[in-house]
Protein backbone atom coordinates (compact mmCIF):
# COMPACT_ATOMS: atom_id res chain seq x y z
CA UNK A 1 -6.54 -53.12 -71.09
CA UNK A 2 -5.83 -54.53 -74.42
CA UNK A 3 -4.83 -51.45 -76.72
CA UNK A 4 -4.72 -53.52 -79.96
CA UNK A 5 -7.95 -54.84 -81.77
CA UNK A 6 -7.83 -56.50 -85.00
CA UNK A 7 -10.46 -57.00 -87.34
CA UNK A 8 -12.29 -53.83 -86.44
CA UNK A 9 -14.68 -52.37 -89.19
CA UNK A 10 -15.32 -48.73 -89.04
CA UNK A 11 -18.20 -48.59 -86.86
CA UNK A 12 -16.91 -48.16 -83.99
CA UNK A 13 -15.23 -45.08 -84.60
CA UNK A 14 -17.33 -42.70 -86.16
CA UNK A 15 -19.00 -41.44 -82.44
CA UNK A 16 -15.37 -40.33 -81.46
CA UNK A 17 -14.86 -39.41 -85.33
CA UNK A 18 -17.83 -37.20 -85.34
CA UNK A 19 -16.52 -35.72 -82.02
CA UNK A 20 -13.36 -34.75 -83.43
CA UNK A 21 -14.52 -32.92 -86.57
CA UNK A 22 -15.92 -29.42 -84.14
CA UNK A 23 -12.94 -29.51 -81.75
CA UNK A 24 -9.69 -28.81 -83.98
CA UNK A 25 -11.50 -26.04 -86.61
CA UNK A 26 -13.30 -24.37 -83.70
CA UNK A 27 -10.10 -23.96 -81.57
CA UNK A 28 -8.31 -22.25 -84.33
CA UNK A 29 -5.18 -23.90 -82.83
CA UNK A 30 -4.01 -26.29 -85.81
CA UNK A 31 -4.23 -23.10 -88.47
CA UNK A 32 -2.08 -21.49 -86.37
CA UNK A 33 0.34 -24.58 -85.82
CA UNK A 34 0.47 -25.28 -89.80
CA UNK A 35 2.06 -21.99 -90.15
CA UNK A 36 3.74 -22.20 -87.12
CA UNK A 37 5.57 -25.29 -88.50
CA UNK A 38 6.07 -23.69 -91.99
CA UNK A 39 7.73 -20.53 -90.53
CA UNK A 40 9.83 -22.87 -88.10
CA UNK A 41 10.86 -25.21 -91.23
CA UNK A 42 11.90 -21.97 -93.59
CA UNK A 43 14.18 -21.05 -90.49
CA UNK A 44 15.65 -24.49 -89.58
CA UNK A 45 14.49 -24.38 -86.35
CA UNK A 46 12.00 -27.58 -85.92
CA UNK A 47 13.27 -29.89 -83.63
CA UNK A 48 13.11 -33.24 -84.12
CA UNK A 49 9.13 -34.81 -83.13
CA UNK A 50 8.65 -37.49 -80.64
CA UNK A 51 5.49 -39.46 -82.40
CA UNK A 52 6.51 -41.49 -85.70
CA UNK A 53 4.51 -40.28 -88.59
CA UNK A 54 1.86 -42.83 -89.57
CA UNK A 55 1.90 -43.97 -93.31
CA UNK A 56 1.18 -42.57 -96.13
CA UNK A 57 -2.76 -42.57 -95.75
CA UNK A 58 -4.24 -44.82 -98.42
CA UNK A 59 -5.79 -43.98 -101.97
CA UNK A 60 -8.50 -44.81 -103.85
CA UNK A 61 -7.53 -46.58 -108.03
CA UNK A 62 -8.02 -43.60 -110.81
CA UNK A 63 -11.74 -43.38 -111.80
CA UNK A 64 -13.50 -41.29 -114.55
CA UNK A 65 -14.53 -37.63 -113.81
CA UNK A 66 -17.39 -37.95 -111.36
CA UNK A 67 -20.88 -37.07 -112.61
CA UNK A 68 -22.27 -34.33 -110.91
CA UNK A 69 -25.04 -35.63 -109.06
CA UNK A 70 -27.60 -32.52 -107.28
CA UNK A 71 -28.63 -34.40 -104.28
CA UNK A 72 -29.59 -33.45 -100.27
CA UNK A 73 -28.68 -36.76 -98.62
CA UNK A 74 -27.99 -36.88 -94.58
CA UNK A 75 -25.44 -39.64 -95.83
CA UNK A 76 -24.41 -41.17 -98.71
CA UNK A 77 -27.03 -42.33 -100.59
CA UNK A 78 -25.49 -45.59 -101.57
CA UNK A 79 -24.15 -46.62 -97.86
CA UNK A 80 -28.36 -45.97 -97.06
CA UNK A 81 -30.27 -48.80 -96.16
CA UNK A 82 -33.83 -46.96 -96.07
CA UNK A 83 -34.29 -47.04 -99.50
CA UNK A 84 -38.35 -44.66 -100.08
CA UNK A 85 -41.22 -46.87 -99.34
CA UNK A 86 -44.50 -45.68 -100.45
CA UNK A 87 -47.96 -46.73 -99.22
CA UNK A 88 -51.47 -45.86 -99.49
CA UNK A 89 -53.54 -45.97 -96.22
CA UNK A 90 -56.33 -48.25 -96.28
CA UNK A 91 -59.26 -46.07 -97.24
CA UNK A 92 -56.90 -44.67 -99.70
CA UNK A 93 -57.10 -41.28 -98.43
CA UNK A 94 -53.60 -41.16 -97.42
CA UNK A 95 -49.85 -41.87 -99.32
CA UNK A 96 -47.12 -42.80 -96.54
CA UNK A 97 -43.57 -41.61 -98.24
CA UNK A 98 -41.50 -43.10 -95.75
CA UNK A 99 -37.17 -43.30 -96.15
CA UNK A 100 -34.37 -41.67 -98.29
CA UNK A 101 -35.77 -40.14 -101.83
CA UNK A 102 -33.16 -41.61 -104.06
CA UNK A 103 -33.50 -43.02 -107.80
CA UNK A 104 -36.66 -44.21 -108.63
CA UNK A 105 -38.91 -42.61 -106.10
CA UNK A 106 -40.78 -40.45 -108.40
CA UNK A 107 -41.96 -43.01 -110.46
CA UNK A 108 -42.72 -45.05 -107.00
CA UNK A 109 -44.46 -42.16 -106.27
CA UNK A 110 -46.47 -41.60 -109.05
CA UNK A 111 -47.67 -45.28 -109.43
CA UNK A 112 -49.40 -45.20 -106.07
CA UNK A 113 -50.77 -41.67 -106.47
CA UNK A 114 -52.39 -43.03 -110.22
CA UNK A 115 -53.80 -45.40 -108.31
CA UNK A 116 -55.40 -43.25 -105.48
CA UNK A 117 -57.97 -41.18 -106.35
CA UNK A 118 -59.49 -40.68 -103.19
CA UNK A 119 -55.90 -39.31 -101.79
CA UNK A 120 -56.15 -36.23 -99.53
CA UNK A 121 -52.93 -35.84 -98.41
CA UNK A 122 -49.17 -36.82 -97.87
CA UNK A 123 -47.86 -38.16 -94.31
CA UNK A 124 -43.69 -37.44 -95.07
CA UNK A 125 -41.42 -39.13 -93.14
CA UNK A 126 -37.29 -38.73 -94.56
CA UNK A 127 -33.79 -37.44 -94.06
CA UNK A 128 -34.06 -35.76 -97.70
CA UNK A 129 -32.47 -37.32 -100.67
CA UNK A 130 -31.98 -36.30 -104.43
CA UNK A 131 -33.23 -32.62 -105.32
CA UNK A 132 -34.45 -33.45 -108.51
CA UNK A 133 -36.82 -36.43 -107.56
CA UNK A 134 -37.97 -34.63 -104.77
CA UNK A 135 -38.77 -31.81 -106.57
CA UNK A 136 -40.75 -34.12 -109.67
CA UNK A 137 -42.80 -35.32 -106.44
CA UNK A 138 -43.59 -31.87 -105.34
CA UNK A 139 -44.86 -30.80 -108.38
CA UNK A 140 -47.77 -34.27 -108.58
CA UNK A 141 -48.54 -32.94 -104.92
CA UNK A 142 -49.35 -29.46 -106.16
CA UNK A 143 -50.90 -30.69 -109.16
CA UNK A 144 -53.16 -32.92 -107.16
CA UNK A 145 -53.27 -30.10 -103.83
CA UNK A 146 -52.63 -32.72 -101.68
CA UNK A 147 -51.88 -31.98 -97.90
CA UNK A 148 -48.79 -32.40 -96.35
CA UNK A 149 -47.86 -33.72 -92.62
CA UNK A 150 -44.47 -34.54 -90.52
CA UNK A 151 -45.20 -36.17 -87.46
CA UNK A 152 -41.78 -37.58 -87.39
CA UNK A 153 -39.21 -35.56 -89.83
CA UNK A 154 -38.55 -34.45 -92.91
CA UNK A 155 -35.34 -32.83 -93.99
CA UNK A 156 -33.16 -31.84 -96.41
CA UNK A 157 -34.99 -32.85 -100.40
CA UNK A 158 -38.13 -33.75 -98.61
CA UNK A 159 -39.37 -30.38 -97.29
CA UNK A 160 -39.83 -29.35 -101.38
CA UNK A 161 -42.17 -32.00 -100.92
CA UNK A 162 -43.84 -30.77 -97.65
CA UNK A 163 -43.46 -27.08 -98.90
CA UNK A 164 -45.73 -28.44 -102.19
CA UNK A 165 -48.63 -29.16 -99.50
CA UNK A 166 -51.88 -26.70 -99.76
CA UNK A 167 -51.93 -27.21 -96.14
CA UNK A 168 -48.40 -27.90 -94.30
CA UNK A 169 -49.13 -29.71 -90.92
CA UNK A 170 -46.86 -30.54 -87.98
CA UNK A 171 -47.34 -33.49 -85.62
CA UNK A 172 -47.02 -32.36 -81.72
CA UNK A 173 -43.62 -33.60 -82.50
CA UNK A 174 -42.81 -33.41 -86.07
CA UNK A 175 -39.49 -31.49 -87.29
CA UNK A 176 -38.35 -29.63 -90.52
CA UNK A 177 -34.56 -29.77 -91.19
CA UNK A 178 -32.82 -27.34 -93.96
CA UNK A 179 -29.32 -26.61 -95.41
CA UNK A 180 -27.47 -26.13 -98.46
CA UNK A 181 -27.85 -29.05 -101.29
CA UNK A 182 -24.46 -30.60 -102.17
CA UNK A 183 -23.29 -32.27 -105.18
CA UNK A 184 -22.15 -36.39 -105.05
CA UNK A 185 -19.90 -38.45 -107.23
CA UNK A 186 -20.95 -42.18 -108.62
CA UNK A 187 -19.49 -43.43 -105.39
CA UNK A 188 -22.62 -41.40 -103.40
CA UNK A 189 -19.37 -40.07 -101.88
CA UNK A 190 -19.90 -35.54 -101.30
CA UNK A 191 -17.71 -34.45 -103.90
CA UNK A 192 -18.50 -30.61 -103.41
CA UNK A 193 -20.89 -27.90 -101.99
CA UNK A 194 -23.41 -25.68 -104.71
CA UNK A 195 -22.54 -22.45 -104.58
CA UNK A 196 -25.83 -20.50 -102.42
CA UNK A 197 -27.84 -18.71 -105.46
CA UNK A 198 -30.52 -15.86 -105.89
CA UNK A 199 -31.68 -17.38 -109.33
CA UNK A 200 -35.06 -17.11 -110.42
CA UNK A 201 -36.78 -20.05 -111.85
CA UNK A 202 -39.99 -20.94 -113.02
CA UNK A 203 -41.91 -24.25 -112.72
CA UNK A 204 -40.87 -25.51 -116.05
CA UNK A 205 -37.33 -24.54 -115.91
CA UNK A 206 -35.24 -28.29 -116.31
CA UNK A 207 -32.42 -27.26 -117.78
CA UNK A 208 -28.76 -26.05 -116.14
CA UNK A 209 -30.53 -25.78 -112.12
CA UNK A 210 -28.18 -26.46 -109.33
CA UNK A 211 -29.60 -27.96 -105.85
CA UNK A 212 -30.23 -24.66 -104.21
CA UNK A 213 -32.27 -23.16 -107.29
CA UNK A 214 -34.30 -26.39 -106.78
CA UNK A 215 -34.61 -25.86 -103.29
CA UNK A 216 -35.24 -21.90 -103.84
CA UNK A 217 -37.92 -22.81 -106.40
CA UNK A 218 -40.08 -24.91 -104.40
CA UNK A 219 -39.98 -22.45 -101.18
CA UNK A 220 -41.06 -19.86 -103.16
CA UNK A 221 -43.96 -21.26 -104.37
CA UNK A 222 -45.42 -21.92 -101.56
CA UNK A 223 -44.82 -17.80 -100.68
CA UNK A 224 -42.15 -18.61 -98.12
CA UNK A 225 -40.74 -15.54 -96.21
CA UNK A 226 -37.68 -14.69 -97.97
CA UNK A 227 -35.15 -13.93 -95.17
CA UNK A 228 -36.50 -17.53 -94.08
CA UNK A 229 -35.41 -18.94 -97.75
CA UNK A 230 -31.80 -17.14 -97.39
CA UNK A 231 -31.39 -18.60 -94.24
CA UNK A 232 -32.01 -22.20 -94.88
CA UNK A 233 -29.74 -22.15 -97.70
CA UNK A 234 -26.74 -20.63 -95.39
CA UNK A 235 -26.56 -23.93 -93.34
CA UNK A 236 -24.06 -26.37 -94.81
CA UNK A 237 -25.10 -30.26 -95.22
CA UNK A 238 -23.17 -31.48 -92.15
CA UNK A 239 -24.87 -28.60 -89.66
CA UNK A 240 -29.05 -29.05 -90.46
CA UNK A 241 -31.03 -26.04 -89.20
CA UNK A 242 -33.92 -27.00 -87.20
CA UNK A 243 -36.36 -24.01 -86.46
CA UNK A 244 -39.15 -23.43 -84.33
CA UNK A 245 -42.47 -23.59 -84.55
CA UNK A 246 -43.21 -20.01 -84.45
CA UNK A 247 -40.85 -19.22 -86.79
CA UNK A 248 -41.96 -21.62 -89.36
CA UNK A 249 -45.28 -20.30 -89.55
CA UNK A 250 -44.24 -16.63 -89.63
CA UNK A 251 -42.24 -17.23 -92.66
CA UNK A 252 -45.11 -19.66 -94.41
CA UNK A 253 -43.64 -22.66 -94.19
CA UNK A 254 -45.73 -24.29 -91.97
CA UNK A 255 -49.24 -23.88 -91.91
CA UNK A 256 -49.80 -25.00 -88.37
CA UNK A 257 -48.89 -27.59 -85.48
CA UNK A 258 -51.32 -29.59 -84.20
CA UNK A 259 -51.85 -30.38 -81.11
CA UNK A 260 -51.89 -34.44 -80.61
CA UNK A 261 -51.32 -36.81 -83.68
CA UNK A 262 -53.51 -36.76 -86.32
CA UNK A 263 -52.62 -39.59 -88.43
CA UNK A 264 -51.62 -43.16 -87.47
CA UNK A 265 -48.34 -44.05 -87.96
CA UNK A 266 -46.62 -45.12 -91.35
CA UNK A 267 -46.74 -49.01 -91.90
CA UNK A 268 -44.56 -51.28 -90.22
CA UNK A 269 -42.69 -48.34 -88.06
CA UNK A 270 -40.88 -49.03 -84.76
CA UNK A 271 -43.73 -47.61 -82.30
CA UNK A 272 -44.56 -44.57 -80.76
CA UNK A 273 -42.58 -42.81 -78.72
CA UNK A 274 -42.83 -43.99 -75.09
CA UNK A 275 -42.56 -47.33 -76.58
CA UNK A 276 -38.90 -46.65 -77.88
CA UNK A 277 -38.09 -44.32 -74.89
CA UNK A 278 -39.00 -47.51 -72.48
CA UNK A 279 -37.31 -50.10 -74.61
CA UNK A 280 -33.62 -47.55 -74.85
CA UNK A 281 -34.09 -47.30 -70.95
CA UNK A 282 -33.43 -50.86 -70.49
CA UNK A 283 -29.91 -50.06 -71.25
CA UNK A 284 -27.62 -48.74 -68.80
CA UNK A 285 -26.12 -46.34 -70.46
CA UNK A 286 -29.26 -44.36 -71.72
CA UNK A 287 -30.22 -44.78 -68.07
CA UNK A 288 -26.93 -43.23 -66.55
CA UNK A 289 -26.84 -40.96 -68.95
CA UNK A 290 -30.96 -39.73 -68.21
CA UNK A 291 -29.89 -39.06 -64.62
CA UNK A 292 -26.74 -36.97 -65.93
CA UNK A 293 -27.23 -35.44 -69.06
CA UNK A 294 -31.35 -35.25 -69.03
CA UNK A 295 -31.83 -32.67 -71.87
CA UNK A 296 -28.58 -34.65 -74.07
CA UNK A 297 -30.17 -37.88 -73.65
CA UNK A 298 -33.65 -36.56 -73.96
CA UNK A 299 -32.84 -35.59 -77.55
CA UNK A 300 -31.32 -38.41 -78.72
CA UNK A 301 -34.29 -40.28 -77.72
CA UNK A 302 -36.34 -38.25 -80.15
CA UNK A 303 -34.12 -38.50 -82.72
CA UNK A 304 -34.19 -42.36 -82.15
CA UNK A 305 -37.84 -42.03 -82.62
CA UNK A 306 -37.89 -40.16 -85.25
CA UNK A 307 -35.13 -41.84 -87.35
CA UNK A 308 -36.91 -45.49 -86.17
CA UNK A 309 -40.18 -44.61 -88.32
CA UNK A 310 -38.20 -42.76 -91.16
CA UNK A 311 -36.85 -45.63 -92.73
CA UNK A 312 -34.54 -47.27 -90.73
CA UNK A 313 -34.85 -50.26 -88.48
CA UNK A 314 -34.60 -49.62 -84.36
CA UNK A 315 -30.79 -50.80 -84.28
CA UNK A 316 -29.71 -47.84 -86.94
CA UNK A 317 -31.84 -45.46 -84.96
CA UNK A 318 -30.41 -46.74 -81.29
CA UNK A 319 -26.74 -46.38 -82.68
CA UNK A 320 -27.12 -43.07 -84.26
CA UNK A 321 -28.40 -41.89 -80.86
CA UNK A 322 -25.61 -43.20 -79.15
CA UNK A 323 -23.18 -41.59 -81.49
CA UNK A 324 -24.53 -38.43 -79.86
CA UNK A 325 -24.23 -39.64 -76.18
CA UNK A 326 -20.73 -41.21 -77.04
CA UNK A 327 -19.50 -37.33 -77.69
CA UNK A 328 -21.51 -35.29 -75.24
CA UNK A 329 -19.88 -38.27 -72.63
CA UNK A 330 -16.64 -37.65 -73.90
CA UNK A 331 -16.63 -34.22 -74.03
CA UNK A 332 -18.21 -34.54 -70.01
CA UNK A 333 -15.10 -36.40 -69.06
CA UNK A 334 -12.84 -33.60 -68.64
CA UNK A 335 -14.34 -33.49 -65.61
CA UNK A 336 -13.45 -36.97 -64.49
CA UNK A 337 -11.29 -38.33 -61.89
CA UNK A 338 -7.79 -39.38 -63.20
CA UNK A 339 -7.92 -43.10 -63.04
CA UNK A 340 -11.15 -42.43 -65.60
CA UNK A 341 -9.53 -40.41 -67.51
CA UNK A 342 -6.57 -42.68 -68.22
CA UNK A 343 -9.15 -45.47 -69.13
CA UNK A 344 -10.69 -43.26 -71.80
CA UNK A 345 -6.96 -42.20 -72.94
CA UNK A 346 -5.95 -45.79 -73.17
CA UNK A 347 -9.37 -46.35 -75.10
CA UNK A 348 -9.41 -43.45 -77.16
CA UNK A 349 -5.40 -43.60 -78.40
CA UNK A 350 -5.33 -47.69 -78.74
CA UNK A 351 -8.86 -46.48 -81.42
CA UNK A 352 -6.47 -44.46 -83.01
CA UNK A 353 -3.76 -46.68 -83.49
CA UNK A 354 -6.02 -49.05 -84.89
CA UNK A 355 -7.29 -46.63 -87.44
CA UNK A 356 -3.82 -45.02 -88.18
CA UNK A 357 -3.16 -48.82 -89.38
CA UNK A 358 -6.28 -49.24 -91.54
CA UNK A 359 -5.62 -45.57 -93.13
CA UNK A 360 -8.84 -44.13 -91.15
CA UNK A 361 -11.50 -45.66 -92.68
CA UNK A 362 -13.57 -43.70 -90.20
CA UNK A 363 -12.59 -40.55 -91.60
CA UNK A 364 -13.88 -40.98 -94.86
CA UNK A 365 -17.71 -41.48 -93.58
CA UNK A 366 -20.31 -39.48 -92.21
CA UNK A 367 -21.68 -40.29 -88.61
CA UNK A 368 -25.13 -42.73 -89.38
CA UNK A 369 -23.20 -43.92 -92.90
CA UNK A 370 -22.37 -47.68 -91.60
CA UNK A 371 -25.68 -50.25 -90.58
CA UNK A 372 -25.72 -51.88 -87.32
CA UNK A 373 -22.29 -53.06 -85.53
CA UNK A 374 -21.75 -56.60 -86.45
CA UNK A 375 -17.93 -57.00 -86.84
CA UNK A 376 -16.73 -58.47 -82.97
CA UNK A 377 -13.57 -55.79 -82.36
CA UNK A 378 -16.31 -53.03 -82.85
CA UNK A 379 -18.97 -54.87 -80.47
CA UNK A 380 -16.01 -55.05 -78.10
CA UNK A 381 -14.77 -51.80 -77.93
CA UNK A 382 -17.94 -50.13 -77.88
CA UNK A 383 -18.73 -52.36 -74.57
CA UNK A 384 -15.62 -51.03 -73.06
CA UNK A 385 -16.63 -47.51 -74.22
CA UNK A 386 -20.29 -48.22 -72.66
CA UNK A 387 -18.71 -49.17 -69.46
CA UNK A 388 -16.52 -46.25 -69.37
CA UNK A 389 -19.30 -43.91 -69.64
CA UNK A 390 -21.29 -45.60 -67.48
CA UNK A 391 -18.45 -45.18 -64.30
CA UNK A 392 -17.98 -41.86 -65.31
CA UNK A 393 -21.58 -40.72 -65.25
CA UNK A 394 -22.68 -42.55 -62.48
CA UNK A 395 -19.41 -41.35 -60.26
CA UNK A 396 -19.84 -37.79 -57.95
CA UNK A 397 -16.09 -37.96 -58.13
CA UNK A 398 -16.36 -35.22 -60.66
CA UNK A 399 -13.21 -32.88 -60.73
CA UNK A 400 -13.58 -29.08 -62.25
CA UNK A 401 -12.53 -28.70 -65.95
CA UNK A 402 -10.26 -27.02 -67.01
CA UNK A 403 -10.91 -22.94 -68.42
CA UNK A 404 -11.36 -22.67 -71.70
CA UNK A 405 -8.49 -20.60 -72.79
CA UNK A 406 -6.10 -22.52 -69.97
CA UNK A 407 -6.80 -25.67 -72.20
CA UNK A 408 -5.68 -24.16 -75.57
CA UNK A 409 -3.03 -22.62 -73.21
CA UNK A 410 -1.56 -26.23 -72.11
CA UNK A 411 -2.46 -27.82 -75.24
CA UNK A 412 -0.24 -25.54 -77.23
CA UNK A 413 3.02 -25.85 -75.32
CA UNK A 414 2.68 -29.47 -74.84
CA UNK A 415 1.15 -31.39 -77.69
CA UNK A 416 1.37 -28.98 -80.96
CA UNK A 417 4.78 -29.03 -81.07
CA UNK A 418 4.89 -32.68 -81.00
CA UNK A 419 2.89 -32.64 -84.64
CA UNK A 420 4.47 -30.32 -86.77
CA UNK A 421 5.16 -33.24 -88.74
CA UNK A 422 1.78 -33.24 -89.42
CA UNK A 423 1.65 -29.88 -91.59
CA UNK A 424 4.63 -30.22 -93.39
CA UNK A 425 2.92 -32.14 -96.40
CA UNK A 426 0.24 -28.99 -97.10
CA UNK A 427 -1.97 -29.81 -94.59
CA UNK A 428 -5.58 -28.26 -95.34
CA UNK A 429 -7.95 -27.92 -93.31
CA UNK A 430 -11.29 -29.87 -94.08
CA UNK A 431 -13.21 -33.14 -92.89
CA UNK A 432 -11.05 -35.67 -93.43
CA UNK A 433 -7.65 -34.08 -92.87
CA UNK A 434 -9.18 -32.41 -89.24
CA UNK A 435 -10.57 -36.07 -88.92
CA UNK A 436 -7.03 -37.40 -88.81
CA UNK A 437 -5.16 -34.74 -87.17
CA UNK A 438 -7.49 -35.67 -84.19
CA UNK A 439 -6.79 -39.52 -84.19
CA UNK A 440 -3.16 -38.52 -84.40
CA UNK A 441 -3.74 -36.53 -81.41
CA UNK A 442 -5.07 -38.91 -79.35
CA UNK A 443 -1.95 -40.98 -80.06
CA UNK A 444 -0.03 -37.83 -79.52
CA UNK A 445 -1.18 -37.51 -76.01
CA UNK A 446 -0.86 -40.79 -75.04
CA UNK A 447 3.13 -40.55 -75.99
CA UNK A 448 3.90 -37.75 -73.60
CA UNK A 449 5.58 -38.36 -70.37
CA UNK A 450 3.42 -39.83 -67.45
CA UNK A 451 3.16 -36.40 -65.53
CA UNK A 452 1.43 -34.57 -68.76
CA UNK A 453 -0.31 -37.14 -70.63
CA UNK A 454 -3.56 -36.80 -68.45
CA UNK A 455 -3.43 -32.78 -67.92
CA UNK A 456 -3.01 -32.94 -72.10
CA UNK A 457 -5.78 -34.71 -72.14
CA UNK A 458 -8.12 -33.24 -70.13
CA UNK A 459 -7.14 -29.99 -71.82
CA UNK A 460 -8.25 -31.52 -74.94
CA UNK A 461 -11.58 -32.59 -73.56
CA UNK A 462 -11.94 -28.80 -72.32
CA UNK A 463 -10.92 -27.04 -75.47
CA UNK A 464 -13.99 -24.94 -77.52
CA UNK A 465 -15.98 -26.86 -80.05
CA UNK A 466 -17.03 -29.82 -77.95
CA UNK A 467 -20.76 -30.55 -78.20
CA UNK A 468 -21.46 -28.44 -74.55
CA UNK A 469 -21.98 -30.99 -71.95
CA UNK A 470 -24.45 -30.56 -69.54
């Protein structure tokens, strides 16, 4: 197999980056090597590593001071292409507020509601956006006491809108999504986390608020349960709290589900949903991966759904959900046979070598920030990666895994101290740093001699923090 691929764009990586990012914190193992190392060095006892360190990891040219930016974006907001649309229904009962709620959309907003006064209610469907126009379109849905309705999703910024609603529907289907509001620098790049707050505003309070006051503000209004408030603001932006139903109306957010649809769809969306669940099943791999991992797959068809009439186009929404097949599959494969498992080694460490020599590119984006694959190397390797999974799902060859704590056991003695290197230069723990710690393991791995490199591996695959496989 051909380990080296030019010309590769990011793209490709960010299912096996995302993977990466739950495995190394969870574990605890690479806290306890960095001091490991540190002790070692203070004593003169490190012996000399096997891997060569990659290079110095590149930087960005000096800017100005970012601008502090109170925003509740699943992704970047300048790397989006699902930029708000909104749309009055054609007997102008209804406004369709469909994609990310970024600069501008108030005003957006506000032009079509001027011009609808027959307008009854508000059919939502987005990933959030920026607090503060979010919460300038709340208050025109109060003022007006519009209705509010998900049938798809609405996360993040956009429940203040949906909490605004006098009545707060769900579609059969519909989902709310909540977490902490984060701050962004000019390069829509997350630059830091707001600090969770009990403040107390008032409507007219503009001056000095920070995301989560926003966010506090409009669940209060609507006489949220306040244990449900505190606990949507403990989630951080990269782990979205979905609750149930029953929940959601016990605390007030949600004034009820309904049972079947009650709205058509919002203009020019992808379909319903047996229309994308038929069209994904064409492709093998959603197939294979039905038959192995039903409730995994079963989800990321939703979320396909979902994400296909909230503002992106069908190919986003398909590669997103295969992002989350690509790492409950590779998480799965530390139960495959060994002639699988050194395909996915060879795959997985020639990846990393690749991004090692662009400065990991990957690790610098969130999973969903790039549009649809076009660069060839990424179309390529994500065919091979396809196949792979497709073998290894459709294969009763499965072998057991290895126990949980025998993994971090094996691990340990045989890879860690091949990358004290690695913590020598202040290593801290955090996105992009655990990002590239697990690239360099891959490449790690794939150095050790030919009797341990698979049993490393599969330890790897069986360590805690995986997404659980089926």
């Amino acid at each position: 197999m051909d380990r080296k691929r030019n010309s590769w764009s990011m793209r490709a990586a960010l299912p096996l980056a995302a993977a990466l990012l739950g495995v190394f914190p969870a574990s605890g193992l690479f806290a306890q090597s960095q001091t490991d190392s540190r002790a070692a060095t203070k004593a003169g006892t490190v012996a000399p590593v096997a891997v060569t360190p990659p290079p110095r990891i590149e930087t960005r040219p000096a800017a100005p001071a970012p601008v502090t930016v109170e925003s509740k974006p699943v992704t970047p907001a300048s790397k989006l292409k699902p930029n708000l649309k909104v749309q009055l229904s054609a007997d102008g009962q209804t406004i369709y507020l469909v994609g990310m709620i970024l600069d501008g959309s108030f005003h957006r907003f506000d032009e079509v509601l001027r011009g609808a006064p027959k307008a009854r209610r508000v059919h939502l469907s987005s990933s959030g956006g920026y607090t503060i126009e979010a919460r300038l379109i709340a208050a025109l849905v109060r003022k007006r006491k519009l209705d509010t309705y998900v049938e798809y999703y609405c996360a993040s910024a956009c429940t203040q809108i949906f909490a605004a609603g006098r009545e707060r529907v769900l579609g059969p289907h519909g989902e709310l999504g909540f977490h902490q509001a984060i701050s962004i620098d000019p390069a829509s790049a997350v630059k830091s986390l707001r600090p969770v707050t009990d403040r107390k505003l008032t409507s007219t309070t503009v001056f000095g608020v920070n995301g989560n006051d926003t966010l506090r503000l409009a669940y209060e209004l609507a006489g949220v349960d306040q244990a449900f408030i505190d606990k949507a603001l403990s989630y951080g932006h990269a782990n979205m709290w979905r609750p149930g139903t029953e929940e959601m109306i016990a605390a007030r957010i949600v004034t009820r589900r309904a049972e079947r649809a009650e709205l058509p769809g919002p203009p020019g969306g992808s379909g319903t949903r047996d229309e994308i669940r038929a069209g994904l099943l064409q492709d093998p791999l959603w197939r294979a991966a039905l038959a192995r991992l039903p409730k995994t797959t079963e989800a990321a068809l939703d979320d396909v759904w979902r994400s296909a009439n909230s503002g992106y186009n069908l190919t986003q929404a398909r590669e997103n959900g295969r992002t989350k097949l690509v790492v409950t599959g590779t998480h799965a494969m530390a139960r495959a046979p060994d002639a699988l498992l050194e395909r996915a080694l060879l795959l997985h460490a020639g990846l990393a070598k690749t991004q090692r020599e662009l400065g990991y590119p990957a690790c610098r984006l969130e999973p969903g920030d790039m549009p649809e694959t076009s660069e060839p190397g990424d179309l390529a390797f994500m065919r091979d990666e396809d196949a792979l999974l497709i073998d290894f799902l459709m294969t009763e060859a499965w072998v057991p895994a290895i126990e949980k704590s025998e993994a971090m056991r094996i691990f340990s003695r045989e890879v860690l101290p091949k990358m004290t290197w690695a913590y020598r230069s202040g290593y801290k723990s955090g996105k992009q740093a655990d990002c590239r710690i697990g690239f360099i393991t891959f490449e790690t791995i794939d150095a050790l001699p030919k009797k341990k490199r698979l049993t490393a591996y599969r330890a790897l695959l069986s360590m805690p923090g995986w997404e659980d496989a089926e």
